[in-house]
Protein backbone atom coordinates (compact mmCIF):
# COMPACT_ATOMS: atom_id res chain seq x y z
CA UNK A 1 -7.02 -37.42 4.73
CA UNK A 2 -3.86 -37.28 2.48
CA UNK A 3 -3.18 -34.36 -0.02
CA UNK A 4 -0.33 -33.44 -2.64
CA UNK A 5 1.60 -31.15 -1.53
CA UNK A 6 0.40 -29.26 -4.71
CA UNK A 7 -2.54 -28.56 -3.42
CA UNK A 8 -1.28 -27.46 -0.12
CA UNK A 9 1.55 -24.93 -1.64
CA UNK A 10 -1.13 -23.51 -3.89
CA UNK A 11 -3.74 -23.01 -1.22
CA UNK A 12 -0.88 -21.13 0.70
CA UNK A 13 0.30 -19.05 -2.58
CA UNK A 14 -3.77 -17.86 -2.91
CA UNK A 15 -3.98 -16.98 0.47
CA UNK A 16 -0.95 -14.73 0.38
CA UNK A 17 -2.23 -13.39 -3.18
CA UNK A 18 -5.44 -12.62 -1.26
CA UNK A 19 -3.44 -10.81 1.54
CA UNK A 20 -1.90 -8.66 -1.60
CA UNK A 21 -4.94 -7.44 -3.20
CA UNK A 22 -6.67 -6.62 0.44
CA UNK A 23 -3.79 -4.52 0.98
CA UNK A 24 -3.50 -2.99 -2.14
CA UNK A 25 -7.36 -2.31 -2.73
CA UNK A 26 -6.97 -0.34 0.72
CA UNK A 27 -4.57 2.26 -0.93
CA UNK A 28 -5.70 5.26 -2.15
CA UNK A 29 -6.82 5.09 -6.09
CA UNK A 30 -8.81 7.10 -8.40
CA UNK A 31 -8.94 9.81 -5.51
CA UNK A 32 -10.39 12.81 -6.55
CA UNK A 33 -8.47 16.26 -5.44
CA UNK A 34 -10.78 19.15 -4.96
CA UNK A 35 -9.21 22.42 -4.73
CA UNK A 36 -9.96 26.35 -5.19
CA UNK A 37 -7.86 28.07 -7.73
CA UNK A 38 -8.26 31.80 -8.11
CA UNK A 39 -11.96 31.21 -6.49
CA UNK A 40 -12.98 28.13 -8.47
CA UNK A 41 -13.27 24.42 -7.35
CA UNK A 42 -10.95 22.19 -9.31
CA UNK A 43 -9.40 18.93 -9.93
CA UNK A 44 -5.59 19.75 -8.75
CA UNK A 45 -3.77 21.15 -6.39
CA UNK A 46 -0.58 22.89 -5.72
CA UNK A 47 2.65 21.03 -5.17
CA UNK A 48 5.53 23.08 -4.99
CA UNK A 49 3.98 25.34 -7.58
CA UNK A 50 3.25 22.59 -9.65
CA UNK A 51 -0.54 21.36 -10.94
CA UNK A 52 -1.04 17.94 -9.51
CA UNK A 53 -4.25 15.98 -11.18
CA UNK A 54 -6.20 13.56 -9.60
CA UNK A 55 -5.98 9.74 -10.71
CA UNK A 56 -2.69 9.10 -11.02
CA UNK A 57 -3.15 6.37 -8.18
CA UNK A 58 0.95 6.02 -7.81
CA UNK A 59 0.33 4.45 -4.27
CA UNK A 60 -1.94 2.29 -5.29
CA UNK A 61 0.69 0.92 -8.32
CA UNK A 62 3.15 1.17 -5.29
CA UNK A 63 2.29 -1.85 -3.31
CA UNK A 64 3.99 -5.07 -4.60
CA UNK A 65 4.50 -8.48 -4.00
CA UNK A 66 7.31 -10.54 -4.11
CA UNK A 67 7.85 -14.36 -3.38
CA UNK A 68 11.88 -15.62 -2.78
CA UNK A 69 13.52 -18.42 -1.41
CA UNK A 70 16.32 -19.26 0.87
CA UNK A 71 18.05 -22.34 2.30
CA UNK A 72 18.62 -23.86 -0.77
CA UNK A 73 15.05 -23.62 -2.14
CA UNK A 74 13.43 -25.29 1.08
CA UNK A 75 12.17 -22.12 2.43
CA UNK A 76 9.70 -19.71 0.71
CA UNK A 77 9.42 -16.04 2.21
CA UNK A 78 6.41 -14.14 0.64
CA UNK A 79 6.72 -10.09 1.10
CA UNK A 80 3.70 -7.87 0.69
CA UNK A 81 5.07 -4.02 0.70
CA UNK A 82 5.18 -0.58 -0.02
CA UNK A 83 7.42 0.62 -2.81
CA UNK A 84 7.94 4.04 -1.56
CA UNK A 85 10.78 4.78 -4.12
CA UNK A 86 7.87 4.73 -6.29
CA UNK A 87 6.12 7.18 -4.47
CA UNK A 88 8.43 10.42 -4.41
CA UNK A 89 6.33 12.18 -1.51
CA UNK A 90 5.85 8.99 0.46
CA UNK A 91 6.57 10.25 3.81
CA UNK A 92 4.36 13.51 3.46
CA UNK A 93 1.49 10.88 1.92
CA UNK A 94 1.29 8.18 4.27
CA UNK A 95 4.04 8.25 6.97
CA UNK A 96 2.71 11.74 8.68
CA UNK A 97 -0.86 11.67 10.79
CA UNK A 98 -1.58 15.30 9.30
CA UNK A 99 -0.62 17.27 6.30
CA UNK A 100 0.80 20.97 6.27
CA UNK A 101 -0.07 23.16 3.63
CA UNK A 102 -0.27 27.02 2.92
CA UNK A 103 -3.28 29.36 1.66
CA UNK A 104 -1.98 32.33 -0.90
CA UNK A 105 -2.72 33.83 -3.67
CA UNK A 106 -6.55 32.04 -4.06
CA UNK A 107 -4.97 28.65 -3.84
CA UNK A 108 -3.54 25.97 -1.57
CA UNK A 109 -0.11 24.87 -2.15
CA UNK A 110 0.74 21.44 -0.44
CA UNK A 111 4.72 21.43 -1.55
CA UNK A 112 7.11 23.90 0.55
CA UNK A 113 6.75 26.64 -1.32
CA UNK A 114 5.50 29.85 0.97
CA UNK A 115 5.24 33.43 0.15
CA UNK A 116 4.83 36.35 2.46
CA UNK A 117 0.97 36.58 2.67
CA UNK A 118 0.71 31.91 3.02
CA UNK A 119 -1.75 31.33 5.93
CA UNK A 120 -0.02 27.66 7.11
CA UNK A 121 -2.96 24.82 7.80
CA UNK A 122 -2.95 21.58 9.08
CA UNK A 123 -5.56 19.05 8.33
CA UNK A 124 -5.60 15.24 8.82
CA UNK A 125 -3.78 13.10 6.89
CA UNK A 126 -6.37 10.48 5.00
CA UNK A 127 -3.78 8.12 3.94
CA UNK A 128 -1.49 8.06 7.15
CA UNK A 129 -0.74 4.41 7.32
CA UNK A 130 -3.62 2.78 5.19
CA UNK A 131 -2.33 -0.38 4.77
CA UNK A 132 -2.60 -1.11 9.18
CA UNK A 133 -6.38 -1.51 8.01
CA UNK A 134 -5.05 -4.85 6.65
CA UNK A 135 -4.23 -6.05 10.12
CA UNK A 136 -7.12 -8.01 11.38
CA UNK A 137 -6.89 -9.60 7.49
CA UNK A 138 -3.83 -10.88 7.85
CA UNK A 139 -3.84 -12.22 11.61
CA UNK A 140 -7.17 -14.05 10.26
CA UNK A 141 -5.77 -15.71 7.93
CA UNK A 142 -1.91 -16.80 9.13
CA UNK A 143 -4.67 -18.00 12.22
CA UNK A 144 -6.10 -20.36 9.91
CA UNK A 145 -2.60 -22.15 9.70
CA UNK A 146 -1.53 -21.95 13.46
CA UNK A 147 -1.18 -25.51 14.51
CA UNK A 148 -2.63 -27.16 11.93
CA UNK A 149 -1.15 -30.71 10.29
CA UNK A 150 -0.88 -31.71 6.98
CA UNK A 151 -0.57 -35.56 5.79
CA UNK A 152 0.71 -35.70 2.51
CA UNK A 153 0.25 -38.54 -0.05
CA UNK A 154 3.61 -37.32 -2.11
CA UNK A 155 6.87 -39.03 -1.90
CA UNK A 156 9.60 -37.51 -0.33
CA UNK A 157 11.15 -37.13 -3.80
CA UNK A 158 9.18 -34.21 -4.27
CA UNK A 159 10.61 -32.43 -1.53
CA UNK A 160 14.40 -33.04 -2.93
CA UNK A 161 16.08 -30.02 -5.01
């Protein structure tokens, strides 16, 4: 059966679009912090002796899409990524397995500030690589287009730039 190539290039474009929002639904958003401040649960923590409130899902605004072609227009390259320029502790957030932080003064503080009393901790990292849960995903769906043949009903007109 013959189909425009329309149809085809837009079937593509959703399926990539699909591959976007499963990766960026898997980032972390709305997350909730839950710290102890001076003996009290709260809604921040410490970052370099800064308060740092929940929700301001900056990795989850961080992952991006962008579509761009090459060989004179007859080649479309669609990228699905992490911004981490956007994300100013990127590496600390997602790149490491665990996170180091320090215990003083009735609080944690997750930057690099210590003092002489900080009791060091490591715990595991929640976010370390988030987006690999994509994996199986993706390979499903490229799978769906290994090997498979197209017939085409447009001219070759269409296919001139």
């Amino acid at each position: 059966m013959k189909t425009k190539w329309a149809n085809i290039e837009n079937t593509i474009k959703r399926d990539l679009q699909d591959i976007y929002n499963h990766v960026k639904n898997l980032a972390p958003q709305n997350s909730k912090y839950v710290s102890v401040d001076n003996g009290k649960f709260v809604n921040y923590i410490y970052v370099d002796g800064k308060r740092t409130y929940t929700n301001t899902n900056t990795l989850y605004s961080s992952v991006k899409i962008k579509e761009r072609a090459s060989g004179s227009g007859k080649n479309m390259t669609s990228v699905v990524y992490v911004d981490s320029a956007d994300v100013p502790y990127y590496e600390k957030a997602v790149l490491n397995p665990n996170i180091r932080y320090a215990k003083h003064y009735g609080r944690s503080e997750y930057g690099s500030r210590r003092y002489s009393n900080s009791v060091e901790m490591i715990k595991p990292n929640r976010n370390y690589l988030y987006y690999l849960q994509a994996k199986n995903y993706i390979n499903s769906t490229i799978k769906k287009y290994n090997g498979r043949t197209y017939k085409i009903s447009d001219s070759i007109e269409v296919f001139k730039w």
